[in-house]
C-alpha atoms as a PDB file:
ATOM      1  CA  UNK A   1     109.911 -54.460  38.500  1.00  0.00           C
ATOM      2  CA  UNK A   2     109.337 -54.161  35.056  1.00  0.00           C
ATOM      3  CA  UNK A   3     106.763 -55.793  32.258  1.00  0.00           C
ATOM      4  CA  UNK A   4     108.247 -58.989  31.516  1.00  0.00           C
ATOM      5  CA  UNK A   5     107.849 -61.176  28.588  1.00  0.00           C
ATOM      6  CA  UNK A   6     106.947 -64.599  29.043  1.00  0.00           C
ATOM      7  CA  UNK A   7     109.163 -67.175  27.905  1.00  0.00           C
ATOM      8  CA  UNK A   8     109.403 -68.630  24.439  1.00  0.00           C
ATOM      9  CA  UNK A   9     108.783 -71.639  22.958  1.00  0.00           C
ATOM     10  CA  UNK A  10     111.418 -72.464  20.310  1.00  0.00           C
ATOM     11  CA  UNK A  11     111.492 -73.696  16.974  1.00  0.00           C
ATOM     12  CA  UNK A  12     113.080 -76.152  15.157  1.00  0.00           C
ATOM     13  CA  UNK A  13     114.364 -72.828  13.066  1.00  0.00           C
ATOM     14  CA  UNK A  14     116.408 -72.373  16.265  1.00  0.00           C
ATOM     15  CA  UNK A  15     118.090 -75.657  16.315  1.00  0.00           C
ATOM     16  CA  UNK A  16     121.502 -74.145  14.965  1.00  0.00           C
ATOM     17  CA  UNK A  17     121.528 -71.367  17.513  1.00  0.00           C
ATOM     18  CA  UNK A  18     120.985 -74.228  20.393  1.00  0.00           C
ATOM     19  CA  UNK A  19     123.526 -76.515  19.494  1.00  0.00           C
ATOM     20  CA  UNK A  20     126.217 -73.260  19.205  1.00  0.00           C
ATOM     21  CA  UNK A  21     125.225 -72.210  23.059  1.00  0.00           C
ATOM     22  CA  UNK A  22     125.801 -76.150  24.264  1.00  0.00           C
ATOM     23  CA  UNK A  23     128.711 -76.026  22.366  1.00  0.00           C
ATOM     24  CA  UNK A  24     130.594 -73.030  24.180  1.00  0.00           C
ATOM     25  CA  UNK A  25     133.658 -73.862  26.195  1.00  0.00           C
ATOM     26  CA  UNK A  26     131.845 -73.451  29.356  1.00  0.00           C
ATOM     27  CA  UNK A  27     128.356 -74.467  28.318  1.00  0.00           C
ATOM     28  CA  UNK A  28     130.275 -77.835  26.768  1.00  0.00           C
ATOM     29  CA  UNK A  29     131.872 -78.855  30.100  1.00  0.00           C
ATOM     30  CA  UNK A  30     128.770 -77.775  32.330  1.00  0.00           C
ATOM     31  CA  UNK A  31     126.449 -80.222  30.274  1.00  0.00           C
ATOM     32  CA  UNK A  32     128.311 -82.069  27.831  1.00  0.00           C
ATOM     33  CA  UNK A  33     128.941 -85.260  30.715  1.00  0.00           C
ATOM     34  CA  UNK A  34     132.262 -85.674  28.988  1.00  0.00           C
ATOM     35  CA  UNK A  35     131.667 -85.394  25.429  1.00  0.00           C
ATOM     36  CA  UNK A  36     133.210 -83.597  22.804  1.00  0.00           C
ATOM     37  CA  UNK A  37     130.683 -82.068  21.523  1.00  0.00           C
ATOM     38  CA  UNK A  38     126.728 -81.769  21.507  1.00  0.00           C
ATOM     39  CA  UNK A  39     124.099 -81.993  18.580  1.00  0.00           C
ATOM     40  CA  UNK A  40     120.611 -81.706  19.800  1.00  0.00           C
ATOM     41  CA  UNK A  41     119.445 -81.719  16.105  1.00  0.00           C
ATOM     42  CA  UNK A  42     117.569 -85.688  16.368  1.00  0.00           C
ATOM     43  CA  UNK A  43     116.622 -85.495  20.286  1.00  0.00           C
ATOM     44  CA  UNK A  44     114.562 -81.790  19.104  1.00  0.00           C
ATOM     45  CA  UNK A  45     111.399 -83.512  18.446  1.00  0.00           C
ATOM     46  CA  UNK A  46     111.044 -85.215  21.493  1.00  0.00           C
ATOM     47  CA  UNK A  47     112.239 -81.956  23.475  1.00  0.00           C
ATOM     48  CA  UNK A  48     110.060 -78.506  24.532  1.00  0.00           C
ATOM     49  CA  UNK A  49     112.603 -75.802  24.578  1.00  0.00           C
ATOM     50  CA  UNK A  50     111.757 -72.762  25.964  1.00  0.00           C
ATOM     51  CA  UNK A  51     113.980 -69.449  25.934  1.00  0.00           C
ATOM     52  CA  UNK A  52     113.960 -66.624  28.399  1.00  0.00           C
ATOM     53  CA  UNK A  53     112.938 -63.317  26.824  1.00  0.00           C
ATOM     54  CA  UNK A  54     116.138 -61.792  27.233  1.00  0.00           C
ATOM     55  CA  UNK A  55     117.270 -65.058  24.946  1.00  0.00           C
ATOM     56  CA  UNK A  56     120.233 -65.828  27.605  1.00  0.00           C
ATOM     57  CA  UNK A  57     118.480 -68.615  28.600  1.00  0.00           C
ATOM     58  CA  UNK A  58     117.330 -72.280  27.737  1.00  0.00           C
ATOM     59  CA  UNK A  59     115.736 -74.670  29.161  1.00  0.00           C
ATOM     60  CA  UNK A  60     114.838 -78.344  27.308  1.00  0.00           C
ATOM     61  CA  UNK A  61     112.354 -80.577  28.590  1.00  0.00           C
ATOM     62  CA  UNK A  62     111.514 -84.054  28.032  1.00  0.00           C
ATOM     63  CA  UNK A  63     108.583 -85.988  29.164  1.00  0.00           C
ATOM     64  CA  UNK A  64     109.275 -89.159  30.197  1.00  0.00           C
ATOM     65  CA  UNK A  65     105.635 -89.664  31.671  1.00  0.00           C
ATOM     66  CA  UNK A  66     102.507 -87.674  31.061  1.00  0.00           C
ATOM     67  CA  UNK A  67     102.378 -85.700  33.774  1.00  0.00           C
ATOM     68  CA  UNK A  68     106.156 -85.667  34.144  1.00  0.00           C
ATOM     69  CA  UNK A  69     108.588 -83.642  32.460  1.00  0.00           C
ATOM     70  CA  UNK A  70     112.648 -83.647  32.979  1.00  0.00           C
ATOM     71  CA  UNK A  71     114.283 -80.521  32.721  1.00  0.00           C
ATOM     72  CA  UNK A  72     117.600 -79.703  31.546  1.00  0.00           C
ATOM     73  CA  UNK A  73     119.113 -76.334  31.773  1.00  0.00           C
ATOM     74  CA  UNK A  74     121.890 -74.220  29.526  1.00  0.00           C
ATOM     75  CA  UNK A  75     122.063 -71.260  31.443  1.00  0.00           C
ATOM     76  CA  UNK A  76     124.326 -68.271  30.577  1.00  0.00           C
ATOM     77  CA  UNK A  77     122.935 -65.394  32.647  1.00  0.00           C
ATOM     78  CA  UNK A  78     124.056 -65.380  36.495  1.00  0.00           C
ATOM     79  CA  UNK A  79     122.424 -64.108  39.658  1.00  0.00           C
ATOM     80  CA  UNK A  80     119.398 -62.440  40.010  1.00  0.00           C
ATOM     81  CA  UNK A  81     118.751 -62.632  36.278  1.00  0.00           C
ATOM     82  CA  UNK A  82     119.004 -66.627  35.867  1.00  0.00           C
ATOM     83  CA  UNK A  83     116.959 -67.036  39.011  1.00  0.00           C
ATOM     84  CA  UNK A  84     113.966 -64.486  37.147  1.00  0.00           C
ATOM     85  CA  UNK A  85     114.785 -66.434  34.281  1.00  0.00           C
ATOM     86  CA  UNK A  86     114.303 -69.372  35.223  1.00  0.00           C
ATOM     87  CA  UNK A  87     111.552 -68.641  37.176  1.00  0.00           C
ATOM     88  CA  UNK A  88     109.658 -67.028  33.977  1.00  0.00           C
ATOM     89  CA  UNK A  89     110.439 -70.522  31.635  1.00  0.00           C
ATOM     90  CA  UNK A  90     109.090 -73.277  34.467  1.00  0.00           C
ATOM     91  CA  UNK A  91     106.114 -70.530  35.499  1.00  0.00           C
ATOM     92  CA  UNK A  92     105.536 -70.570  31.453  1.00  0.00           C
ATOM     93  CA  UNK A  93     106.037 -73.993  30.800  1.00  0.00           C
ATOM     94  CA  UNK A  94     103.620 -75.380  33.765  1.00  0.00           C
ATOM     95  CA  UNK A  95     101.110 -72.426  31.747  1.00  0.00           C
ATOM     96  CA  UNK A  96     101.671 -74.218  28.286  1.00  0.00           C
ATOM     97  CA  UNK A  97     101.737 -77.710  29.703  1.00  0.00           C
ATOM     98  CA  UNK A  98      98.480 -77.652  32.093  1.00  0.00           C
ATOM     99  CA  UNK A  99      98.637 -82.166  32.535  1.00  0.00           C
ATOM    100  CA  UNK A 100     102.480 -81.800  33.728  1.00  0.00           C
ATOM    101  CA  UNK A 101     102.472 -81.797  37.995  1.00  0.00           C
ATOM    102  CA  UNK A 102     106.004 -82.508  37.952  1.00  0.00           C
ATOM    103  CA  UNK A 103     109.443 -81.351  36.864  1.00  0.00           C
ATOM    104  CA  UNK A 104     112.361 -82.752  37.554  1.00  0.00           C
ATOM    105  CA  UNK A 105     115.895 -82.205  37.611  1.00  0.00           C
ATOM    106  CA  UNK A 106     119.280 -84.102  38.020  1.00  0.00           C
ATOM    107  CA  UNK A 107     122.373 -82.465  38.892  1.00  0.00           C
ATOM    108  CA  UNK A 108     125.969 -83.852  39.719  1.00  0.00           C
ATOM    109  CA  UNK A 109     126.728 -83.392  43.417  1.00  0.00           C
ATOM    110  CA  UNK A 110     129.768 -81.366  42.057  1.00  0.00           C
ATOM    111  CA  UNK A 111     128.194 -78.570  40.465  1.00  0.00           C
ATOM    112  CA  UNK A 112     127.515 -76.436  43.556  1.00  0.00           C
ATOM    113  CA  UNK A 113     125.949 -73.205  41.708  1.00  0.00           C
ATOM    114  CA  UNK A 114     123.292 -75.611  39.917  1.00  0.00           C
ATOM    115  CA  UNK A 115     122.494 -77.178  43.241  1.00  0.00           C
ATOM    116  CA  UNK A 116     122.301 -73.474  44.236  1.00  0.00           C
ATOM    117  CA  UNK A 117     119.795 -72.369  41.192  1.00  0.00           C
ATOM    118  CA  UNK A 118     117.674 -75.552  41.581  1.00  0.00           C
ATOM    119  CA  UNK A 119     116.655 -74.102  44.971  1.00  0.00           C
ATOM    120  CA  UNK A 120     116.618 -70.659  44.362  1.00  0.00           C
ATOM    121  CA  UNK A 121     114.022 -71.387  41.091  1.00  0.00           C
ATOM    122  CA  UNK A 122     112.011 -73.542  43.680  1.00  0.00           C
ATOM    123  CA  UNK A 123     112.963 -77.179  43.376  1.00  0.00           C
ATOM    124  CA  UNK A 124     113.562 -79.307  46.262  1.00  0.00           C
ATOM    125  CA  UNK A 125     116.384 -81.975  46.908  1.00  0.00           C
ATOM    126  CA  UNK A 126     114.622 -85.472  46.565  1.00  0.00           C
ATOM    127  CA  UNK A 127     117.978 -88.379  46.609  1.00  0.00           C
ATOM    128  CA  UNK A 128     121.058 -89.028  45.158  1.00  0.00           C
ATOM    129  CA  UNK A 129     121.084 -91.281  42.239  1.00  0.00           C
ATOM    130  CA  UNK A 130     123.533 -92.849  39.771  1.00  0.00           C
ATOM    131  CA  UNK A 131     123.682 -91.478  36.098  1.00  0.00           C
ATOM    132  CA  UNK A 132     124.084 -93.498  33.024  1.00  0.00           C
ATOM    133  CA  UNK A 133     127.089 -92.115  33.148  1.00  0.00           C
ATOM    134  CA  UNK A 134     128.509 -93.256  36.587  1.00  0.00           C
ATOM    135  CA  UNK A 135     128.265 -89.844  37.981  1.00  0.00           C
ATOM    136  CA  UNK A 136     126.806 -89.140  40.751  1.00  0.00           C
ATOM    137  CA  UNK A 137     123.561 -86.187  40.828  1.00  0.00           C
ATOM    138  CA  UNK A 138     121.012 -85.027  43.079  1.00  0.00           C
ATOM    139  CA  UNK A 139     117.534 -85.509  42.017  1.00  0.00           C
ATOM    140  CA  UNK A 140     115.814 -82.032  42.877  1.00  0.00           C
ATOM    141  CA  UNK A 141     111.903 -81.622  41.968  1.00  0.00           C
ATOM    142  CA  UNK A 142     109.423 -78.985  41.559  1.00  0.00           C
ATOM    143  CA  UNK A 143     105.385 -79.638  41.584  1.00  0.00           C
ATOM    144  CA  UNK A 144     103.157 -77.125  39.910  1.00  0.00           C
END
């Protein structure tokens, strides 16, 4: 394989680009849990986004504990290339964020290709919970 760039922490420069990429038709009804639209613009400060080099890919994570962090995921590259991808942004964030042991995830039972990623990128299936919501998502985690 090839050098490889590590993944990038964002900006708030790079708000506008985000909120166009959750915004896409497909993006939209992946991770918009039934909304119209998506505006990441006041949540930004309290988020560490990190884009693959290729820039296909972004991940957000929050930290709802110290050594915790929640990870959400707007993926538009498929395959082999997501699963390097992602890969490269949790192997960089774990880097950047040396007190976080955990990251987790939580993914509605119905989307069968996240459930896929999530274990392809290393995270394990922990329970089912209940989302604000009232959908239904698996809780998959990854320790460092």
């Amino acid at each position: 394989s090839g050098f490889r760039v590590m993944a990038i922490l964002l900006t708030s420069d790079s708000i506008p680009r985000i909120n166009k990429i959750l915004n896409e038709p497909n993006m939209l009804k992946l991770v918009g849990m039934g909304k119209s639209s998506l505006d990441i613009t006041e949540e930004f400060k309290y988020l560490d986004c990190y884009e693959s080099d290729d820039g296909l890919d972004i991940a957000m994570f929050e930290r709802p504990d110290f050594r915790v962090a929640q990870g959400h995921n707007t993926f538009r590259s498929k395959g082999r290339v997501a699963i390097n991808n992602g890969k490269d942004i949790i192997k960089t964030y774990f880097k950047n964020n040396p007190e976080v042991d955990l990251i987790f995830g939580l993914t509605p039972i119905s989307n069968k290709t996240t459930i896929w990623f999530n274990r392809m990128i290393g995270f394990n299936f922990v329970k089912l919970q209940w989302l604000e919501n009232g959908i239904l998502a698996g809780r998959y985690e990854q320790y460092r």
